[in-house]
N, C-alpha and C. Protein backbone atom coordinates (compact mmCIF):
# COMPACT_ATOMS: atom_id res chain seq x y z
N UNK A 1 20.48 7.80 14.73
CA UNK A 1 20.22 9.11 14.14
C UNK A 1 21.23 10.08 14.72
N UNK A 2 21.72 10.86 14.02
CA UNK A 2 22.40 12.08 14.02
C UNK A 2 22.14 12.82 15.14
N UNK A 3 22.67 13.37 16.74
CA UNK A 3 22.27 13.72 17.82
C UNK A 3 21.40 15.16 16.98
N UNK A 4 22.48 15.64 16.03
CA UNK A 4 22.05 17.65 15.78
C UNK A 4 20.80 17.25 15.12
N UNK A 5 20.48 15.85 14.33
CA UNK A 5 18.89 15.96 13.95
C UNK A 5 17.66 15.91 14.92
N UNK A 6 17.13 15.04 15.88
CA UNK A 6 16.89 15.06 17.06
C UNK A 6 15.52 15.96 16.96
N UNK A 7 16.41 17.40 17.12
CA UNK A 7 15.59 18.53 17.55
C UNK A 7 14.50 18.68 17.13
N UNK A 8 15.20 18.45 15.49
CA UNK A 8 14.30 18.60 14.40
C UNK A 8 13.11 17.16 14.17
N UNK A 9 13.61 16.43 14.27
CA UNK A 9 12.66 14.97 14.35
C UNK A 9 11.25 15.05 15.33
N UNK A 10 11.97 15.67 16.94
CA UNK A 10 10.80 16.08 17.80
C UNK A 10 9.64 16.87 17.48
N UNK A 11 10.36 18.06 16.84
CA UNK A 11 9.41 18.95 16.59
C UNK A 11 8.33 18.68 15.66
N UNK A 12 9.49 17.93 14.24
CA UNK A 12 8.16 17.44 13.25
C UNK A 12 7.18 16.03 14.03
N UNK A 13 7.55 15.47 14.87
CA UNK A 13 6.14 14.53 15.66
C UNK A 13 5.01 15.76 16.47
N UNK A 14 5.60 16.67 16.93
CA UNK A 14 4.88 17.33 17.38
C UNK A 14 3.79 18.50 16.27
N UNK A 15 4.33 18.13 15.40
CA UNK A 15 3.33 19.00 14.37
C UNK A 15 3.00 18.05 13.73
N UNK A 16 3.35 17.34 13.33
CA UNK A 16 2.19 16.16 12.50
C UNK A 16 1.25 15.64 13.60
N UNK A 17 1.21 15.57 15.31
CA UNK A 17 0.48 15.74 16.14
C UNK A 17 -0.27 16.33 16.23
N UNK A 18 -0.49 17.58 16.03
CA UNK A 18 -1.42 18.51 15.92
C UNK A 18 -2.08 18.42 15.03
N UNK A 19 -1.46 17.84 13.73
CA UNK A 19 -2.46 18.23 12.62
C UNK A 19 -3.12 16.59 12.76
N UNK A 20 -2.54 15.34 12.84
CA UNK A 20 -3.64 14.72 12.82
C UNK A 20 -4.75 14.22 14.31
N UNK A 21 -4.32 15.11 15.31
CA UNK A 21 -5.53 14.76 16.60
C UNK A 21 -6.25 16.29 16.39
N UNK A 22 -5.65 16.92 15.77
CA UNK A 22 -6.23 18.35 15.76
C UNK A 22 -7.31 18.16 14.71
N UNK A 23 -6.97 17.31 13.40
CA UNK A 23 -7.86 16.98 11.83
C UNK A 23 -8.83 15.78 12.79
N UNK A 24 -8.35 14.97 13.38
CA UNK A 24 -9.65 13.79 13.71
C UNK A 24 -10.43 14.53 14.67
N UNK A 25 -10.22 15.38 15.44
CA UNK A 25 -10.85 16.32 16.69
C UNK A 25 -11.81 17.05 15.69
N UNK A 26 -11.83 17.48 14.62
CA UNK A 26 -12.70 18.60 14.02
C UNK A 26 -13.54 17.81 13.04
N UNK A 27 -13.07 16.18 12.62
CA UNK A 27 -13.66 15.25 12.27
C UNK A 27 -15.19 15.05 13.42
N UNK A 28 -14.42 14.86 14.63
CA UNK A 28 -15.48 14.27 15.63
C UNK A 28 -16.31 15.19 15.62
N UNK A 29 -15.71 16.94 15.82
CA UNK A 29 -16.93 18.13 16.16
C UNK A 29 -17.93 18.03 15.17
N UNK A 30 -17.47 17.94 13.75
CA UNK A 30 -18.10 18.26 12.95
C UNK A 30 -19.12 17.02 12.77
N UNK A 31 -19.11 15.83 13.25
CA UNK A 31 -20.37 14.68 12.91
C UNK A 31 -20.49 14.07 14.33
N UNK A 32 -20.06 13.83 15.57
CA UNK A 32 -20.51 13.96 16.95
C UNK A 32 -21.22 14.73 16.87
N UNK A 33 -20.51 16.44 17.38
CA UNK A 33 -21.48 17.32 17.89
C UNK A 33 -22.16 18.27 17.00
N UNK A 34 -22.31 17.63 15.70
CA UNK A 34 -23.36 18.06 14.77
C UNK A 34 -22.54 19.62 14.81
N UNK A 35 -21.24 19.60 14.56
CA UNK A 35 -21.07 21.42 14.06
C UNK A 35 -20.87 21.55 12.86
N UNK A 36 -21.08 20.34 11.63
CA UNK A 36 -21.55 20.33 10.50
C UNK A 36 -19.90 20.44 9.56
N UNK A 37 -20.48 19.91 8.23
CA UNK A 37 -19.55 19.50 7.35
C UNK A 37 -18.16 20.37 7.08
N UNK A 38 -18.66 21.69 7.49
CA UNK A 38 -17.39 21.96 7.22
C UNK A 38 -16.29 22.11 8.41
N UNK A 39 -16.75 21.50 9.21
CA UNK A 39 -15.76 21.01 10.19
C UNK A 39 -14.91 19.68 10.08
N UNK A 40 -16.13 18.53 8.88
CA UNK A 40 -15.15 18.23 8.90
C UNK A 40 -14.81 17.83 7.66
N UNK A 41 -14.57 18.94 6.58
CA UNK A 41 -13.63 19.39 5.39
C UNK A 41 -12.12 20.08 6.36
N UNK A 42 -12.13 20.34 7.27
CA UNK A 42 -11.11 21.08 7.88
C UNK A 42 -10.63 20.19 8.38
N UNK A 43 -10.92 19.03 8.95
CA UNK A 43 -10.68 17.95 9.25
C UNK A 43 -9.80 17.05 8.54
N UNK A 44 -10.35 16.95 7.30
CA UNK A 44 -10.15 15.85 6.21
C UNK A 44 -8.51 16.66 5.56
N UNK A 45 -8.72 17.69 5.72
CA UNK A 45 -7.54 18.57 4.86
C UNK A 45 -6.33 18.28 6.24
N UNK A 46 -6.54 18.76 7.32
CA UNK A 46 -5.48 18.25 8.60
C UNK A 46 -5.01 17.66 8.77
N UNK A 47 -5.65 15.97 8.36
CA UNK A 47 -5.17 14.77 7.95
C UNK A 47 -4.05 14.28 6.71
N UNK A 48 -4.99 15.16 6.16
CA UNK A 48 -3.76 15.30 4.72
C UNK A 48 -2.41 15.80 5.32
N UNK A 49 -2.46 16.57 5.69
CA UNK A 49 -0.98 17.61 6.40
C UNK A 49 0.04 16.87 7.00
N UNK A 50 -0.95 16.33 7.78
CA UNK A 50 -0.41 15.20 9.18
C UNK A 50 0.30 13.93 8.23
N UNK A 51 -0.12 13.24 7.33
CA UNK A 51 0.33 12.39 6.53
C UNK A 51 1.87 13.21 5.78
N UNK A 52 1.88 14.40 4.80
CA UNK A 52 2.24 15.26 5.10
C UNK A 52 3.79 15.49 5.34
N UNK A 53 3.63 15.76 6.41
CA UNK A 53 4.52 16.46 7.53
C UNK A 53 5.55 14.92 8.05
N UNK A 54 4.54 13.51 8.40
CA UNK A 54 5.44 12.45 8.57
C UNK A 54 6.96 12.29 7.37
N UNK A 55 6.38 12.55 6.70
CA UNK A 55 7.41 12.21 5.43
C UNK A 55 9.00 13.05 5.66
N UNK A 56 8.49 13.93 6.45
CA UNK A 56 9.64 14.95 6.88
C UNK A 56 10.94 14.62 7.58
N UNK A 57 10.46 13.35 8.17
CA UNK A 57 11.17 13.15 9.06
C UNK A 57 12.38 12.27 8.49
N UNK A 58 13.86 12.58 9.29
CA UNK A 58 14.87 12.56 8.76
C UNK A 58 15.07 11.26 8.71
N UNK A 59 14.95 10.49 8.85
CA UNK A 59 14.55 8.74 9.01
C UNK A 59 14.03 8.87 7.78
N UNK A 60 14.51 7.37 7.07
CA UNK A 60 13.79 7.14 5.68
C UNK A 60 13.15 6.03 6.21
N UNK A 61 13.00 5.07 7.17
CA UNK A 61 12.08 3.77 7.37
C UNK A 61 10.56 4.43 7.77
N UNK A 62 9.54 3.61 6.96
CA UNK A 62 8.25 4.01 6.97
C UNK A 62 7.90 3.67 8.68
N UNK A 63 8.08 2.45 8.66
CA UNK A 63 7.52 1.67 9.56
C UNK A 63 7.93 1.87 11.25
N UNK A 64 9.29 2.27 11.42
CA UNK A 64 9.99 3.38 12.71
C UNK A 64 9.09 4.51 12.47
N UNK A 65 9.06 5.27 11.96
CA UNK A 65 8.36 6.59 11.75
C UNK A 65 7.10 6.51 12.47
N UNK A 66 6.40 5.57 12.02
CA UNK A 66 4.97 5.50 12.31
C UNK A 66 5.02 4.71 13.72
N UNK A 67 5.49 3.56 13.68
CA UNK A 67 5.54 2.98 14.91
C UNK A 67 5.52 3.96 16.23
N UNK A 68 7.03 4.57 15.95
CA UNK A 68 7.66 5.70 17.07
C UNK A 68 6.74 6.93 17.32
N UNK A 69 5.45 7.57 16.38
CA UNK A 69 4.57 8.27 16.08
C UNK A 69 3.49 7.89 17.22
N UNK A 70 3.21 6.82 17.24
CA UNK A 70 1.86 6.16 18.06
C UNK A 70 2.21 6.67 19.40
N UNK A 71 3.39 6.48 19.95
CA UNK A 71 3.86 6.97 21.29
C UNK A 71 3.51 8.43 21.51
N UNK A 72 3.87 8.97 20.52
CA UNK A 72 3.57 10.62 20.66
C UNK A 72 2.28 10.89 20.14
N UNK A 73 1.61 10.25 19.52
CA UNK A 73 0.30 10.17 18.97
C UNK A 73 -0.97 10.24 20.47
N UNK A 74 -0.39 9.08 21.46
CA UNK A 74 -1.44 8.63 22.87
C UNK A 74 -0.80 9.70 23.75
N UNK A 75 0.30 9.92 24.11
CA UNK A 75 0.86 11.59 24.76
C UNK A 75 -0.18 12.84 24.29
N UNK A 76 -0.10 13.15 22.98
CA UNK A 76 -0.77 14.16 22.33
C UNK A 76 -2.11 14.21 22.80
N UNK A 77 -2.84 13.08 22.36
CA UNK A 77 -3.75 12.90 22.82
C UNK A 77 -4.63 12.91 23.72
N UNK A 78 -4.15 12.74 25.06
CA UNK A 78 -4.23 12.90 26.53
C UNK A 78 -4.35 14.78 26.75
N UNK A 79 -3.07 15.31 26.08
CA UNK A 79 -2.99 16.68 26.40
C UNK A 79 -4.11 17.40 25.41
N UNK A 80 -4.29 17.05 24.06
CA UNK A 80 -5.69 17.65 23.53
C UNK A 80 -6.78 17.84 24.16
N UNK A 81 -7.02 16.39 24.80
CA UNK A 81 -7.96 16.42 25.83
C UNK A 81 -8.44 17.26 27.04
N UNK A 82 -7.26 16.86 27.33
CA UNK A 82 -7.56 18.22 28.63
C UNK A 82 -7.48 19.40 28.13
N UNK A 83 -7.15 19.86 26.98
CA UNK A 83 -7.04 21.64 26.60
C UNK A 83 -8.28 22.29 25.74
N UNK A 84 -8.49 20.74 24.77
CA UNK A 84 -10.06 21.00 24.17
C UNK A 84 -11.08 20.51 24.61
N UNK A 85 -10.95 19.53 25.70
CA UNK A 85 -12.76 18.79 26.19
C UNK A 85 -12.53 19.17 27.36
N UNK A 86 -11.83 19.79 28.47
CA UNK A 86 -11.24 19.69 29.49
C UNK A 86 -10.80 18.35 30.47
N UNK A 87 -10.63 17.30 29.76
CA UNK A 87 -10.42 16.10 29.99
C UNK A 87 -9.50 16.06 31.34
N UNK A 88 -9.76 15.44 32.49
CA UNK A 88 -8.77 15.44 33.37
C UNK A 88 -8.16 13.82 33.70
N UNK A 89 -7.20 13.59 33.18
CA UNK A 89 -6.78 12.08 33.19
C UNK A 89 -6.22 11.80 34.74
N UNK A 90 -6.18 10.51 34.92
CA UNK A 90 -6.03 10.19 36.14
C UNK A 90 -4.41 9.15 36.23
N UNK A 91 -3.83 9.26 37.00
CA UNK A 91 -2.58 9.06 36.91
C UNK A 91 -1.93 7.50 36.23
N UNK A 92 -3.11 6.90 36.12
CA UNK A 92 -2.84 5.63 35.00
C UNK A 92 -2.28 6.07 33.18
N UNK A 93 -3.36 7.00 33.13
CA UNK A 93 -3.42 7.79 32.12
C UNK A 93 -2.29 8.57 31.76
N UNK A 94 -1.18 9.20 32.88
CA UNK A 94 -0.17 9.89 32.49
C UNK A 94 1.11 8.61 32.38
N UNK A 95 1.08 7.80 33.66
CA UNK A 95 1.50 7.02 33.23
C UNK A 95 2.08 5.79 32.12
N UNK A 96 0.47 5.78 31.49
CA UNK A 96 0.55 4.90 30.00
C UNK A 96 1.59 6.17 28.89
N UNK A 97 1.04 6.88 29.28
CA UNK A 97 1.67 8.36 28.15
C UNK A 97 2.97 8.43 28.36
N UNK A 98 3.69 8.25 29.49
CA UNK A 98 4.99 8.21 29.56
C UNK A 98 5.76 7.23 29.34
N UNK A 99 4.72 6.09 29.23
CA UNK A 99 5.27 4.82 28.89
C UNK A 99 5.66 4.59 27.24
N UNK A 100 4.59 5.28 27.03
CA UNK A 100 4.49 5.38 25.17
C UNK A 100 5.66 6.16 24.73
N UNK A 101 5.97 7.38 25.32
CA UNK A 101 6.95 8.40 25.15
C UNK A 101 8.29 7.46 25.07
N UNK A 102 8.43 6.99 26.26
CA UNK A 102 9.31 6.27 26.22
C UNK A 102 10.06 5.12 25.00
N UNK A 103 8.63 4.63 24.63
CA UNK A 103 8.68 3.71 23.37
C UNK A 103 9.67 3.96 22.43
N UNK A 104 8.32 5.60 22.54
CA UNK A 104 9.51 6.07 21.39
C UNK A 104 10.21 6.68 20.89
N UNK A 105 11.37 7.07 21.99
CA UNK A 105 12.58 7.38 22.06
C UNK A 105 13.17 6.28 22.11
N UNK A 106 13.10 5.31 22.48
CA UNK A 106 13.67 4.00 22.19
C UNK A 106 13.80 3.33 20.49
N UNK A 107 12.49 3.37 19.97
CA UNK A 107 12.32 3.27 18.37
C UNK A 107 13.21 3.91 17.87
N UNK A 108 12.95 5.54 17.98
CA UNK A 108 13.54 6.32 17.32
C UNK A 108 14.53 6.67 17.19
N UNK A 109 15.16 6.78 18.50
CA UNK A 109 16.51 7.60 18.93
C UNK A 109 17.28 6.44 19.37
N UNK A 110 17.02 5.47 19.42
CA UNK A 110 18.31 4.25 19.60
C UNK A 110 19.24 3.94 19.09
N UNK A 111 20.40 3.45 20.13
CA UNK A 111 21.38 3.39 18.97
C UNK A 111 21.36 2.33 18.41
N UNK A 112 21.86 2.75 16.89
CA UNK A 112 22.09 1.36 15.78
C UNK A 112 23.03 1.35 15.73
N UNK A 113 23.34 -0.22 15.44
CA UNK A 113 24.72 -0.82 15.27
C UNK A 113 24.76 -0.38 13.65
N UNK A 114 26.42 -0.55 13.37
CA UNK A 114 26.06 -0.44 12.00
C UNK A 114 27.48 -0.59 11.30
């Protein structure tokens, strides 16, 4: 990939992040903690976004996209946690997350022969 695209690639994982741990998070409030359906219509629509927003990305392979996604998907995840449940992970936990990160910058940002 193109170094000047990059920037732009990060940012869109980081917003299709939000919208789909942010859409399954308002999924859970809304039928976990009983805060009712239209939490999770707000939910269901987030998801949509998050699907979305992947397509954005300057990469045309489905399957890199998503793959390289999961890494930033279990990162995201970890940090939702602690900001919306106050989740405090324990250093296995940051660990696996950096491991994932790692993934996928490797997936993503590697160089291809070509």
């Amino acid at each position: 990939m193109d170094s000047a695209l990059v920037p732009r690639s990060v940012l869109l994982f980081v917003v299709a992040a939000l919208f789909e741990i942010g859409g399954a998070w308002l999924v859970w409030q809304g039928l976990r903690e009983q805060r009712g359906w239209w939490w999770v219509g707000l939910g269901v629509i987030a998801l949509g976004l998050y699907g979305a927003v992947a397509t954005l990305q300057p990469d045309a392979n489905f399957g890199r996209i998503l793959a390289a996604y999961g890494g930033v998907f279990v990162a995201g995840s970890i940090v939702w946690g602690m900001v919306a449940d106050g989740y405090r992970p324990d250093r296995w936990d940051m660990v696996g997350a950096l491991i994932c990160l790692g993934g996928m910058a490797v997936i993503m940002y590697g160089p291809r022969g070509g």
